[in-house]
N, C-alpha and C. Protein backbone atom coordinates (compact mmCIF):
# COMPACT_ATOMS: atom_id res chain seq x y z
N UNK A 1 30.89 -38.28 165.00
CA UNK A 1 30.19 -37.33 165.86
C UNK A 1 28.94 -38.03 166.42
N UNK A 2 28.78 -38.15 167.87
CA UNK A 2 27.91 -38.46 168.07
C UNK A 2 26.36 -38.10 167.93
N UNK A 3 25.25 -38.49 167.60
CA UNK A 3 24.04 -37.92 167.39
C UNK A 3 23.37 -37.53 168.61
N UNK A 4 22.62 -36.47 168.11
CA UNK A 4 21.98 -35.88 169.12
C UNK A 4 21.08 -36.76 170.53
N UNK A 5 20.72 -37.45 170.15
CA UNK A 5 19.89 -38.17 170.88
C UNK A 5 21.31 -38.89 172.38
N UNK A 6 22.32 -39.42 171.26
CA UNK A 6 23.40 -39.89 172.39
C UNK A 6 24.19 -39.02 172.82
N UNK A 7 24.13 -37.91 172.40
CA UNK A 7 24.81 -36.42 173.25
C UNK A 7 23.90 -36.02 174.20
N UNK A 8 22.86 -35.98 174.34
CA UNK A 8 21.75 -36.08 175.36
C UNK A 8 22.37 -36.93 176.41
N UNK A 9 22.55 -38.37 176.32
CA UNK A 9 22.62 -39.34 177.24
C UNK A 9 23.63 -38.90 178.30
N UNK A 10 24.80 -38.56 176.85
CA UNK A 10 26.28 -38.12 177.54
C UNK A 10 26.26 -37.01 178.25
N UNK A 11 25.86 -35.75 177.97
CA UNK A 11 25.30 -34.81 178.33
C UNK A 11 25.12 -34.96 180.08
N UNK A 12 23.96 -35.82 179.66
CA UNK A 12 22.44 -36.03 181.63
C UNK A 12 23.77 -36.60 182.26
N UNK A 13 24.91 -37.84 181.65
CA UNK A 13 25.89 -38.47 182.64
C UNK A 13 26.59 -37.36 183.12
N UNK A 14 27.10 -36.57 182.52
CA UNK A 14 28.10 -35.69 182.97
C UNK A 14 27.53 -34.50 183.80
N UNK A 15 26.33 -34.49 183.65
CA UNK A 15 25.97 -33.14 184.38
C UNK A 15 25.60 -33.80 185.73
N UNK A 16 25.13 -35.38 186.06
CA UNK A 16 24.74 -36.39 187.42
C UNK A 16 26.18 -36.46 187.56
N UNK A 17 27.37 -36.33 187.09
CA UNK A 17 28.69 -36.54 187.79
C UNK A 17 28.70 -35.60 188.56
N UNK A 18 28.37 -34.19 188.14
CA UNK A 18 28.70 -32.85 188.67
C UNK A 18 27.70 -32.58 190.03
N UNK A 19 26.82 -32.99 189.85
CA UNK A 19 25.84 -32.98 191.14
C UNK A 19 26.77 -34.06 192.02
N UNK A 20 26.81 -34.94 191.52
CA UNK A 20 27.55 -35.97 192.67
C UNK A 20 28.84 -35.07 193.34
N UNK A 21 29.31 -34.41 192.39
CA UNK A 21 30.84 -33.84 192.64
C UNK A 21 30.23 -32.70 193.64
N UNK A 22 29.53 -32.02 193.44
CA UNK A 22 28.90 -31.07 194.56
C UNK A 22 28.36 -31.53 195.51
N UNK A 23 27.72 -32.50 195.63
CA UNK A 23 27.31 -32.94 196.85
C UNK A 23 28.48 -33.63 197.60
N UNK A 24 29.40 -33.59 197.32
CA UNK A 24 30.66 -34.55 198.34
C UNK A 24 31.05 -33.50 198.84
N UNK A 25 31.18 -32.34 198.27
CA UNK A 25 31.35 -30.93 198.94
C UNK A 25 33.22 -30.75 198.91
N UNK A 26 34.01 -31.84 197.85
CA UNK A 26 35.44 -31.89 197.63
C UNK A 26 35.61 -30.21 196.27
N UNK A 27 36.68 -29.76 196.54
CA UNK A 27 37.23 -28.39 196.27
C UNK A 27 37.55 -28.87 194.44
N UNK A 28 37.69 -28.61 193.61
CA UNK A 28 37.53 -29.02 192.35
C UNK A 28 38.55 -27.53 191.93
N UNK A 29 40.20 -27.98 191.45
CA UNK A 29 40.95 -26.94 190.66
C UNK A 29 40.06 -26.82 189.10
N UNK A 30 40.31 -25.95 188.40
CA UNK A 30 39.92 -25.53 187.23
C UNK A 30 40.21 -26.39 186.31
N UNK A 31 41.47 -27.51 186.12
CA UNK A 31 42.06 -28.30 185.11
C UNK A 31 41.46 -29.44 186.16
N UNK A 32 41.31 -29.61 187.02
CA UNK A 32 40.35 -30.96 186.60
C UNK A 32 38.59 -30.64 186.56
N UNK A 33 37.89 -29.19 186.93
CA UNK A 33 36.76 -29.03 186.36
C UNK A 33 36.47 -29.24 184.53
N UNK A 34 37.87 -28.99 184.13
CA UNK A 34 37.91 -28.75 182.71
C UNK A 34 37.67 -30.55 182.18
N UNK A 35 38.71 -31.38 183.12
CA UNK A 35 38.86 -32.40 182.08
C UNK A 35 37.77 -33.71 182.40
N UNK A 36 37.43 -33.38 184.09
CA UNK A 36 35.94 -34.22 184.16
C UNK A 36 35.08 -33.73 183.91
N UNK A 37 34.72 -32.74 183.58
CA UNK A 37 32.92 -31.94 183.36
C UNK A 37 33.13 -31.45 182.30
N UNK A 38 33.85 -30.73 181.63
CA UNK A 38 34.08 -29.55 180.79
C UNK A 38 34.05 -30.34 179.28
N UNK A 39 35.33 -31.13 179.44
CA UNK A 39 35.86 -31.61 177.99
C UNK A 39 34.72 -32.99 177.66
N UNK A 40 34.25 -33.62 178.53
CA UNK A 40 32.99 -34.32 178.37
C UNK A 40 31.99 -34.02 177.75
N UNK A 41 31.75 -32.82 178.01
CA UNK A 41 30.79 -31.97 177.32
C UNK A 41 30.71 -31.40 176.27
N UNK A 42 31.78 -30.74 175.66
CA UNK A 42 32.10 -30.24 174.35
C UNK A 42 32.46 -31.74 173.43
N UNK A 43 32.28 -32.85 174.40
CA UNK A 43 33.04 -33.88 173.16
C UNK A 43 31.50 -34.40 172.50
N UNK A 44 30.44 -34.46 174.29
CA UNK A 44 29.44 -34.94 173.95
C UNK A 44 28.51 -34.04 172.25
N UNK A 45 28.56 -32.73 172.70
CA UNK A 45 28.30 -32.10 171.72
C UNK A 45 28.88 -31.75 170.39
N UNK A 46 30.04 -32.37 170.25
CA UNK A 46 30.17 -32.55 168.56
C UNK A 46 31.70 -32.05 168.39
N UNK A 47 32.55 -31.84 169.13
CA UNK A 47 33.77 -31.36 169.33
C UNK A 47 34.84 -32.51 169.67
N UNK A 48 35.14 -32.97 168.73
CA UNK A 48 35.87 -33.81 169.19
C UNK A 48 37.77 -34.10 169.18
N UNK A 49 38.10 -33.82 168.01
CA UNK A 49 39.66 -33.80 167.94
C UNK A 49 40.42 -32.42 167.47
N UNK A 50 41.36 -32.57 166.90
CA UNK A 50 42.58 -31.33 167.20
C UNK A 50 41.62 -30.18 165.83
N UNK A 51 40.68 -30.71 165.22
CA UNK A 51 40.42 -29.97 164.07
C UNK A 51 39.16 -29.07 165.05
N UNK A 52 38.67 -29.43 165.34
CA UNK A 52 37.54 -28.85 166.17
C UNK A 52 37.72 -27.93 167.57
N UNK A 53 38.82 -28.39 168.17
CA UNK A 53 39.29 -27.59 169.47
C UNK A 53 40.51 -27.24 169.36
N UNK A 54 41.21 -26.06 170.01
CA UNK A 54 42.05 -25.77 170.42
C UNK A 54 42.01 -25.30 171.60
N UNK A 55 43.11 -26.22 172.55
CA UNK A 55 43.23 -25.39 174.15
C UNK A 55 44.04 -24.51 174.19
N UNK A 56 44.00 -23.62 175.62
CA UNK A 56 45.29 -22.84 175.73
C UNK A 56 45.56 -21.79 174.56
N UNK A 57 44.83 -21.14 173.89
CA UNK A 57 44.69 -20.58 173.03
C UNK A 57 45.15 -18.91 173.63
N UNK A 58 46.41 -18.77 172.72
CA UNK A 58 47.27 -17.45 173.59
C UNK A 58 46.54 -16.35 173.13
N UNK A 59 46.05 -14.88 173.57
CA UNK A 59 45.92 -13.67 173.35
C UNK A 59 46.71 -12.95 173.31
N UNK A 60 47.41 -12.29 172.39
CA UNK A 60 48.27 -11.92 172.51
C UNK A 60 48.40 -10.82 173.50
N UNK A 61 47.15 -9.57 173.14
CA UNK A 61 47.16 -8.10 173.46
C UNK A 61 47.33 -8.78 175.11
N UNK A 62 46.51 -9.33 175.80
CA UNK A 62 46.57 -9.48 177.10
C UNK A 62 47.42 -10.56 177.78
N UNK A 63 48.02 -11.06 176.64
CA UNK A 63 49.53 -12.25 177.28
C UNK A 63 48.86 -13.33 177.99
N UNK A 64 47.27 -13.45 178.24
CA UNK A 64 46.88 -14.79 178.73
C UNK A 64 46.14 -15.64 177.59
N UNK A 65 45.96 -16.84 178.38
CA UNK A 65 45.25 -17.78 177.37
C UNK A 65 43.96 -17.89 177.78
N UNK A 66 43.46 -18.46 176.55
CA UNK A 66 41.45 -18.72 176.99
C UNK A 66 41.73 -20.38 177.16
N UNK A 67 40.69 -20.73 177.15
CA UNK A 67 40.64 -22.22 177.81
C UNK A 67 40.61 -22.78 176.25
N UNK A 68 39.47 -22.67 175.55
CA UNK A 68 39.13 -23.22 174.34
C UNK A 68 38.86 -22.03 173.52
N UNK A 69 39.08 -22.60 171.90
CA UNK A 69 38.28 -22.07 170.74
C UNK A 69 37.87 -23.28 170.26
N UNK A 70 36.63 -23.82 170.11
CA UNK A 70 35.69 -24.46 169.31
C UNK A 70 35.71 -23.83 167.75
N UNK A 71 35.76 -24.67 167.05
CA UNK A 71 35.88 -24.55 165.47
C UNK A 71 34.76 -25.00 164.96
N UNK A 72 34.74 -24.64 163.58
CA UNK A 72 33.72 -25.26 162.68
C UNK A 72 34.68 -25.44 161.51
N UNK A 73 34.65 -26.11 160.39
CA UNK A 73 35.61 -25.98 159.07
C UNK A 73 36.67 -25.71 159.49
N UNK A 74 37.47 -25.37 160.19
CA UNK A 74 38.63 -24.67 160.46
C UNK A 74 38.59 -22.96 161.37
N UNK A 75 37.30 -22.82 160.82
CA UNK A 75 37.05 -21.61 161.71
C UNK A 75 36.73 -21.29 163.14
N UNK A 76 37.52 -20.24 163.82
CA UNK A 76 36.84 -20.16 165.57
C UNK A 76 35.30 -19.89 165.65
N UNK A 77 34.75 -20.60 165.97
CA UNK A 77 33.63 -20.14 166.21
C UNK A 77 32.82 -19.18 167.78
N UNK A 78 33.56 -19.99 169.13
CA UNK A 78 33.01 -19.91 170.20
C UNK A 78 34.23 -20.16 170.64
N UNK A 79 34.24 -18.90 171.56
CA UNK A 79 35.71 -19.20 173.00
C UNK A 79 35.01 -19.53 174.10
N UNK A 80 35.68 -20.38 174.88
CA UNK A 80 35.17 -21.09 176.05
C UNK A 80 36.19 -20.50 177.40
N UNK A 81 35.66 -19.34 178.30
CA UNK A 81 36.62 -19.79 179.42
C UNK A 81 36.15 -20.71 180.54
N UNK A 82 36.49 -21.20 180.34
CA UNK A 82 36.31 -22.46 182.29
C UNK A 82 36.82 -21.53 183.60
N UNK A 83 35.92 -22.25 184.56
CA UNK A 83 36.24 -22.01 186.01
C UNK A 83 36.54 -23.00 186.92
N UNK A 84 37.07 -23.02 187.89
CA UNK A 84 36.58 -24.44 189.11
C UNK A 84 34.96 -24.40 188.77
N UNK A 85 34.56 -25.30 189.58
CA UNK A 85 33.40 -26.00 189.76
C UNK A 85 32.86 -25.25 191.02
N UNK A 86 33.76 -25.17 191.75
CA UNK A 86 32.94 -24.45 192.91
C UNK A 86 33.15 -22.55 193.06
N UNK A 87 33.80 -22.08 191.71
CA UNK A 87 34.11 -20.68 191.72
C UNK A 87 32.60 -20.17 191.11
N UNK A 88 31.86 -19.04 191.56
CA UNK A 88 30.46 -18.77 191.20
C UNK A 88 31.09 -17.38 190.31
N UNK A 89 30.19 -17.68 189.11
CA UNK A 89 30.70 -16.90 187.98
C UNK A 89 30.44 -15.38 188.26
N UNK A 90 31.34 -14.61 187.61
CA UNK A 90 30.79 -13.12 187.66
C UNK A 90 30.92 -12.43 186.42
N UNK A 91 30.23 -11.43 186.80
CA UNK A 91 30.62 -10.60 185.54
C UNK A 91 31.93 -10.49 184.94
N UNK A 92 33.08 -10.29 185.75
CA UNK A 92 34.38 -9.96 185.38
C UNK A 92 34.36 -10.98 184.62
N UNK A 93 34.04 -12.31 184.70
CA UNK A 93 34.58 -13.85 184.49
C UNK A 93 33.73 -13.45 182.83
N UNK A 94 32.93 -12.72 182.47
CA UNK A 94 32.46 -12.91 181.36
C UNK A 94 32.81 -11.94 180.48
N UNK A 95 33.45 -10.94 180.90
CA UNK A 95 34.19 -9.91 180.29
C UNK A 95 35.31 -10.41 179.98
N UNK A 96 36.04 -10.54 180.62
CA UNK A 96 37.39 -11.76 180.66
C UNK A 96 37.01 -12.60 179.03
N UNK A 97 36.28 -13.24 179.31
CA UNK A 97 35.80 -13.93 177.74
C UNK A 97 35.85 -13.16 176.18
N UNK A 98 34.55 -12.42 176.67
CA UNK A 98 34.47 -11.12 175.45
C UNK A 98 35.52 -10.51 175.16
N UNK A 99 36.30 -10.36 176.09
CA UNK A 99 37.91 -9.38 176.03
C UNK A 99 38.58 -10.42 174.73
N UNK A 100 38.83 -11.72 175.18
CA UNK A 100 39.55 -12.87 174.39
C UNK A 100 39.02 -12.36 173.03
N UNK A 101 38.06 -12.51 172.99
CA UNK A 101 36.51 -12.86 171.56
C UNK A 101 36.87 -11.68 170.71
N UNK A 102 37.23 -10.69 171.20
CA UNK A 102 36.97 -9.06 170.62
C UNK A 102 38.47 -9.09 169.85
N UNK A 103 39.72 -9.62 170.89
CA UNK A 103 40.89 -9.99 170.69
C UNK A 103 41.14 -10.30 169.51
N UNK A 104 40.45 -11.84 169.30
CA UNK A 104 40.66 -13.00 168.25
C UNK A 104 39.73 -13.19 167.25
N UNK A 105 38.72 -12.30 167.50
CA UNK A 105 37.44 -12.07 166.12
C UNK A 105 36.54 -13.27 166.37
N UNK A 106 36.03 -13.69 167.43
CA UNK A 106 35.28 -14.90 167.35
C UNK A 106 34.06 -13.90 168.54
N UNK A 107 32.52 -14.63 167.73
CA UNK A 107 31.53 -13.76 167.79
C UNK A 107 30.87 -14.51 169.23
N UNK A 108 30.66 -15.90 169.66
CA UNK A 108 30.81 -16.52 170.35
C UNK A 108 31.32 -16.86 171.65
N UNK A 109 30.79 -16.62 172.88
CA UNK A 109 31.60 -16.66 173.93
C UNK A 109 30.51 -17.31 175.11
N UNK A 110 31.33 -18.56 175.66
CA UNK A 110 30.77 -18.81 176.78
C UNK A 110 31.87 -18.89 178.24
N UNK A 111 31.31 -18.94 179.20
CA UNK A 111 31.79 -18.81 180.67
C UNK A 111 31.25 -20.06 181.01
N UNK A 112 31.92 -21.06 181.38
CA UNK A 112 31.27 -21.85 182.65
C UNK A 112 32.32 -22.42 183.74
N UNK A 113 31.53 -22.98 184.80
CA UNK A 113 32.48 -23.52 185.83
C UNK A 113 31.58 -24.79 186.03
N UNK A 114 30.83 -25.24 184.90
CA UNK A 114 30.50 -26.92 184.82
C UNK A 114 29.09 -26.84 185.46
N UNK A 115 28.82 -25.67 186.98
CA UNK A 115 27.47 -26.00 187.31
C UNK A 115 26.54 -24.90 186.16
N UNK A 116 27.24 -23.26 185.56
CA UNK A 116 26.25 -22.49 184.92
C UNK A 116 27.04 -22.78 183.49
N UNK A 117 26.39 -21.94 182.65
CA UNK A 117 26.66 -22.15 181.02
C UNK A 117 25.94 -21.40 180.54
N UNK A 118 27.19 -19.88 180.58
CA UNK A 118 26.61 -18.67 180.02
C UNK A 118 26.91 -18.24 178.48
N UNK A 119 25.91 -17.73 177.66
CA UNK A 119 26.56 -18.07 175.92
C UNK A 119 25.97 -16.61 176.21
N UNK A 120 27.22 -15.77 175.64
CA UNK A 120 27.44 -14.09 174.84
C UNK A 120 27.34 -14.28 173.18
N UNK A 121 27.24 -13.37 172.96
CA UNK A 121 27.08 -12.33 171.63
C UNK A 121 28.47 -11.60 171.55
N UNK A 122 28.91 -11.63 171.06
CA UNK A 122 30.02 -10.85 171.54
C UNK A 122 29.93 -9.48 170.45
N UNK A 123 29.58 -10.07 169.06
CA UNK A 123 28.95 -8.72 168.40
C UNK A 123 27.85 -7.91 168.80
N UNK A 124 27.18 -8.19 169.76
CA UNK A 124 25.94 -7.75 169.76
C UNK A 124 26.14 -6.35 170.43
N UNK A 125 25.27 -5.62 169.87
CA UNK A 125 25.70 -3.53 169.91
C UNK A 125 25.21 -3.37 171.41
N UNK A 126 25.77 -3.65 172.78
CA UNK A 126 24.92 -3.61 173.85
C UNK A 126 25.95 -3.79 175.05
N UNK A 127 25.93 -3.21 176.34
CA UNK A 127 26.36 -3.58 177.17
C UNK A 127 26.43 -4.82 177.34
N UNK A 128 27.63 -5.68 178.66
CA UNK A 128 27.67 -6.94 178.52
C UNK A 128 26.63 -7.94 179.30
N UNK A 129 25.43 -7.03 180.04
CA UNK A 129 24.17 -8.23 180.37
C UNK A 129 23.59 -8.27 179.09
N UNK A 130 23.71 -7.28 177.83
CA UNK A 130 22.74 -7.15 176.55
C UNK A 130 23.25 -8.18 175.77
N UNK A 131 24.70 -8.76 176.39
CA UNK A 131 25.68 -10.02 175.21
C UNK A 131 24.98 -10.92 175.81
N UNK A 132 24.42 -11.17 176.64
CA UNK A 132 24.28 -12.51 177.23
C UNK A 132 22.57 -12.82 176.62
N UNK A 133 22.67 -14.16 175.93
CA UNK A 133 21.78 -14.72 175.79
C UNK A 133 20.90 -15.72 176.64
N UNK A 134 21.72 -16.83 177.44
CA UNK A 134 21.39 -17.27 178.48
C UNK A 134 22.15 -17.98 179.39
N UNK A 135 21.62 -17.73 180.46
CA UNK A 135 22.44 -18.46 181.66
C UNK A 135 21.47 -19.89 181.95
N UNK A 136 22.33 -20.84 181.57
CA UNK A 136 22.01 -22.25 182.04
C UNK A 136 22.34 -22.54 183.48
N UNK A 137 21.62 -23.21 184.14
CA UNK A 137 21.73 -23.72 185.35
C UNK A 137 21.80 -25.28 185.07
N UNK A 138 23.37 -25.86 185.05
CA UNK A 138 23.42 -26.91 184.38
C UNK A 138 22.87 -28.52 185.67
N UNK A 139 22.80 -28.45 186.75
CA UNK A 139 22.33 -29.15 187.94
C UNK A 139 20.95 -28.90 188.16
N UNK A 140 20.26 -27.69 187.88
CA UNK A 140 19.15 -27.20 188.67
C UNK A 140 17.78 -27.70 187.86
N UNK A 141 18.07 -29.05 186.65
CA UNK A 141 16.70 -29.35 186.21
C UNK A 141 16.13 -30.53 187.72
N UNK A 142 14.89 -31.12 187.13
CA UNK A 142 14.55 -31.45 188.40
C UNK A 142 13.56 -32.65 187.34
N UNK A 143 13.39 -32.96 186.07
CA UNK A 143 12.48 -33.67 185.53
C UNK A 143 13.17 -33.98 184.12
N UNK A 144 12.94 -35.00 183.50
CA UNK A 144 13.01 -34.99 182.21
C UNK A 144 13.54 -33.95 181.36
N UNK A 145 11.58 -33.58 181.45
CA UNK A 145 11.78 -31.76 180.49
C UNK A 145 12.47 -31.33 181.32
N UNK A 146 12.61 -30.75 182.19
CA UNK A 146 13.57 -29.74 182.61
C UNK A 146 15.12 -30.19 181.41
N UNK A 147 15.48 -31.42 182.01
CA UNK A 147 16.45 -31.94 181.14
C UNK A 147 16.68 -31.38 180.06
N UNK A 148 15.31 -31.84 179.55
CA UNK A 148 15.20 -31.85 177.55
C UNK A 148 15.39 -30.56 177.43
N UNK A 149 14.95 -29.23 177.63
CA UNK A 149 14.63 -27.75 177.64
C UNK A 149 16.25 -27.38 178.08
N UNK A 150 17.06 -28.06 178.55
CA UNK A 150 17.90 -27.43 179.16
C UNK A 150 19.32 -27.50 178.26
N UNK A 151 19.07 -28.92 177.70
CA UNK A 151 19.89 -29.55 176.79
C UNK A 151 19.68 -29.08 175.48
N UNK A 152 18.33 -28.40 174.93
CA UNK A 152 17.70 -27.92 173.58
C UNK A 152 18.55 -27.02 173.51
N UNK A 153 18.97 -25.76 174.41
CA UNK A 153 19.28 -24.31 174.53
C UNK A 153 21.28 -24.98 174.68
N UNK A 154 21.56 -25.98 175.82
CA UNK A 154 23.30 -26.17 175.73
C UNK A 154 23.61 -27.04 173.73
N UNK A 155 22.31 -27.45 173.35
CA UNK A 155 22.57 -27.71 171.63
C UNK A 155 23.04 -26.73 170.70
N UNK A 156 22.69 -25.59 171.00
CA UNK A 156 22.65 -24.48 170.28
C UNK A 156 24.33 -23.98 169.81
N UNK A 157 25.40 -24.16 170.81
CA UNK A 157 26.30 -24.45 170.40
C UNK A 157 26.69 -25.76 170.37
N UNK A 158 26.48 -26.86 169.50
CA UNK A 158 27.18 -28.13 169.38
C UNK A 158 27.60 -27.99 167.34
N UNK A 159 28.47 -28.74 167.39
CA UNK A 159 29.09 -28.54 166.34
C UNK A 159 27.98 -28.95 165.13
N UNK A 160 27.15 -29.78 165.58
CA UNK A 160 26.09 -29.95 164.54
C UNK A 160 25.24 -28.59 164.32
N UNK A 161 24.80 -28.22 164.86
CA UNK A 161 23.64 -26.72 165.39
C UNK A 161 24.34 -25.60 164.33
N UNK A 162 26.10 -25.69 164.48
CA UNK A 162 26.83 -24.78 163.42
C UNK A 162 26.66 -24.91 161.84
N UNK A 163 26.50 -26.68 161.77
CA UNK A 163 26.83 -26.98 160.74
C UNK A 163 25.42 -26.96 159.87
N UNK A 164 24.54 -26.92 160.50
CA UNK A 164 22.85 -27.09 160.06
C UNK A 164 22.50 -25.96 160.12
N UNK A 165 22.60 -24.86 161.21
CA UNK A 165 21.67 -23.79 160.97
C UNK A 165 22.55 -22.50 161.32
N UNK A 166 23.72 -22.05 161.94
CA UNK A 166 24.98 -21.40 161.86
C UNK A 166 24.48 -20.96 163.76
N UNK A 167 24.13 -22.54 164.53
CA UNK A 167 24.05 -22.15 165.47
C UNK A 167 23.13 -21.17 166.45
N UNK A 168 23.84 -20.48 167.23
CA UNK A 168 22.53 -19.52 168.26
C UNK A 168 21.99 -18.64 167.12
N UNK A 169 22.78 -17.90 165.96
CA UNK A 169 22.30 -17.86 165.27
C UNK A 169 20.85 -17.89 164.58
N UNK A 170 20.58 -19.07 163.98
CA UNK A 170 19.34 -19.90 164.21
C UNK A 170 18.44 -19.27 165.03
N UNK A 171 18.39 -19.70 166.39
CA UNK A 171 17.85 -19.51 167.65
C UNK A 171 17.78 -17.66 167.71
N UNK A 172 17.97 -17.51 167.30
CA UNK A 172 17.63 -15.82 167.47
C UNK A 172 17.12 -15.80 166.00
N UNK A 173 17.23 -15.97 165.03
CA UNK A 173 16.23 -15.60 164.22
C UNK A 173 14.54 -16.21 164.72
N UNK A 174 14.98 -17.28 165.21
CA UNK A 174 13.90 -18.02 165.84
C UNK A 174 12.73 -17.05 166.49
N UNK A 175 13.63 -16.23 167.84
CA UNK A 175 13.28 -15.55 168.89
C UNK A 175 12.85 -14.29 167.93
N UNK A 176 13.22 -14.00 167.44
CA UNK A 176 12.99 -12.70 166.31
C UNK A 176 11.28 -12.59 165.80
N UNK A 177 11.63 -13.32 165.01
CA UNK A 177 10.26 -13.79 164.29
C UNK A 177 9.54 -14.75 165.17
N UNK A 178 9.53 -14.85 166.62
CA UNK A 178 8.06 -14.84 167.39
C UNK A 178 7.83 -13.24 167.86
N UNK A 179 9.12 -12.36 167.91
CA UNK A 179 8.14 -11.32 168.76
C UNK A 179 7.16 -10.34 167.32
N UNK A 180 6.03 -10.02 168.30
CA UNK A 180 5.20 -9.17 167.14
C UNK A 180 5.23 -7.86 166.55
């Protein structure tokens, strides 16, 4: 597994591919958003072989598949659906997710199409803007920090983040115990 510091590196490459890929202004299907931007990314962050991912992951109740389940030990942790690159996410696109999550018992849910990187709650007692923890704007840093700040929050699910602190997890007890 790579360390944090070189999941960073991998990380900034793949997200300067995706700006490049937007600026050529070429149409990007969903299976190759997945396998140049997508799967780069989950590998950079700690996901790497058949024990850690599963694609194509069937639902039954709704007869479709999600893109990914990310594991920890053997367990689902986080369903992933993907988009094209140039499809702009919506709500449906994140319900769609939670629907999977609620399905398959996994608490975890993100949406992306490579430029945003939205992470749900899927337990959380609340309508579905109340699941959403945050929307990353994965192109839109502009500095370093921007970088670093941007990459701190896409850490939060990496397979290390699960294995050290049980993930967003963490990060909301975090957020917890600052408010007064």
């Amino acid at each position: 597994m790579p360390s944090k510091a070189q999941a960073a590196v991998e990380v900034r490459a793949v997200l300067d591919s995706v700006r490049q890929e937007i600026a050529s202004g070429n149409k990007l299907s969903e299976a190759d958003t997945r396998a140049n931007f997508i799967d780069p990314i989950l590998r950079a962050v700690g996901y790497i072989g058949i024990a850690d991912i599963e694609r194509e992951v069937y639902a039954k109740d709704t007869k479709e598949f999600l893109d990914y389940v990310l594991k920890i030990g053997g367990q689902p942790r986080i369903a992933v659906e993907a988009k094209a690159l140039g499809k702009m996410l919506t709500d449906s696109d994140a319900a769609q997710v939670i629907q999977y999550c609620s399905i398959l018992g996994i608490e975890w849910a993100v949406v992306t199409n490579a430029r945003e990187w939205r992470l749900y709650h899927q337990f959380a007692q609340s309508d579905l803007a109340g699941k959403l923890l945050f929307n990353l704007d994965l192109v839109g840093w502009t500095s370093n920090q921007d970088f670093e700040s941007l990459f701190e929050q896409l850490w939060l699910v990496s397979r290390e983040a699960f294995e050290g602190s049980d993930g967003p997890h963490g990060w909301l007890r975090a957020q917890r115990g600052a408010l007064p």
